[in-house]
Protein backbone atom coordinates (compact mmCIF):
# COMPACT_ATOMS: atom_id res chain seq x y z
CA UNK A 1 10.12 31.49 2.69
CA UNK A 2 13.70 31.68 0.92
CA UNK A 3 14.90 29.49 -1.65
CA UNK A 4 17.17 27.37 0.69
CA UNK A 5 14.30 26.80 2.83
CA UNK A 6 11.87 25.69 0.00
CA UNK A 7 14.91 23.42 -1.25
CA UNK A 8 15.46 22.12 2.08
CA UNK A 9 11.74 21.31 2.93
CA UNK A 10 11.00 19.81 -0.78
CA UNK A 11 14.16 17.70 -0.14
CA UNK A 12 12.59 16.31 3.26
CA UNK A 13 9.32 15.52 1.22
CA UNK A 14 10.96 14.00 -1.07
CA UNK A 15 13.03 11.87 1.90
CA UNK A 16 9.95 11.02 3.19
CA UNK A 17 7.79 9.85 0.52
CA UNK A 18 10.83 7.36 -0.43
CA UNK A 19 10.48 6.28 2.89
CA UNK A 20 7.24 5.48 2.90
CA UNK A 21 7.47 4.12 -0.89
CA UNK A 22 10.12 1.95 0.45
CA UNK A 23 8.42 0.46 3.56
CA UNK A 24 5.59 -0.40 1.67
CA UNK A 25 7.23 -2.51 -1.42
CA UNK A 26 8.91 -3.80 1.66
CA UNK A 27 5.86 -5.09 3.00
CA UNK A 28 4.64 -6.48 -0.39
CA UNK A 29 7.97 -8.39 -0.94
CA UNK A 30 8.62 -9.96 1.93
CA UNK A 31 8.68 -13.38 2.10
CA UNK A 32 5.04 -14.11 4.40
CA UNK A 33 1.78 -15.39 2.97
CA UNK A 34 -0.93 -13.12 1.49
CA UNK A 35 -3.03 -14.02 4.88
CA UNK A 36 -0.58 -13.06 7.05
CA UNK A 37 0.34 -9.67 5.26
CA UNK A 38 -3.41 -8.76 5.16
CA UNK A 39 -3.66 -9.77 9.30
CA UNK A 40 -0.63 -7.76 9.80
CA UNK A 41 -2.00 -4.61 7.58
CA UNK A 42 -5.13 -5.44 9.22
CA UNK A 43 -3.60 -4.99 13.04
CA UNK A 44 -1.58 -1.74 11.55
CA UNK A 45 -5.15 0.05 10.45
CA UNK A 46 -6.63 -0.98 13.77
CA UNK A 47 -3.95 0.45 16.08
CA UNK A 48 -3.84 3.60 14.06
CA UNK A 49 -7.15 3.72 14.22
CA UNK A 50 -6.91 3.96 17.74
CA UNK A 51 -4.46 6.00 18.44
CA UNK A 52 -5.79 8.64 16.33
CA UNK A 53 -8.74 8.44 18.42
CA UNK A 54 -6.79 9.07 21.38
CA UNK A 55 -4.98 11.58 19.82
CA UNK A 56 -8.60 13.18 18.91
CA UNK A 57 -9.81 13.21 22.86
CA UNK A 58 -6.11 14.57 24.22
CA UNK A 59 -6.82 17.52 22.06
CA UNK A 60 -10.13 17.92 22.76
CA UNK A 61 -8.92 18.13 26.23
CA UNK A 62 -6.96 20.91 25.70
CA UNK A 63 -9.52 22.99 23.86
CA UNK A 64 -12.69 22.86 26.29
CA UNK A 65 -13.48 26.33 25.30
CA UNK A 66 -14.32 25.42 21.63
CA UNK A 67 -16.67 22.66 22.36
CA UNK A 68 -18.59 25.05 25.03
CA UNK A 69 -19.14 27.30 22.66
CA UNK A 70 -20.18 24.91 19.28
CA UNK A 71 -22.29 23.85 22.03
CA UNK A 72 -23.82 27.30 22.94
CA UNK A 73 -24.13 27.57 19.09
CA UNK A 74 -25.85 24.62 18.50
CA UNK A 75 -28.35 25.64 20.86
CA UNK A 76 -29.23 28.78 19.43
């Protein structure tokens, strides 16, 4: 990897966790009630919890060869 590209990456990194940094002291200023942030962080775990689930089962989808053969080795 070249310089620029190491600049360029650590500069998106850097983008990114400001983002996130942002969004989140967004979250804890905003002007709702403690119960309703917590709900709201609540619903945001539960639907990423979710979709990463049905992330999980897409891919495993698309690898049927692994499983066959943990499977093979688990039998062994």
């Amino acid at each position: 990897m070249s310089q620029e590209e190491k600049k360029g990456s650590s500069a998106l990194a850097y983008m990114a966790g400001g983002f996130a940094l942002g969004a989140i002291c967004g979250l804890l200023l905003a002007p709702k009630k403690g119960t309703e942030l917590m709900a709201d962080i609540g619903d945001w775990g539960r639907d990423t919890k979710k979709k990463s689930q049905d992330l999980l089962a897409r891919a495993k989808e698309y690898m049927p060869h692994r499983e066959k053969r943990e499977a093979v080795e688990t039998e062994s």
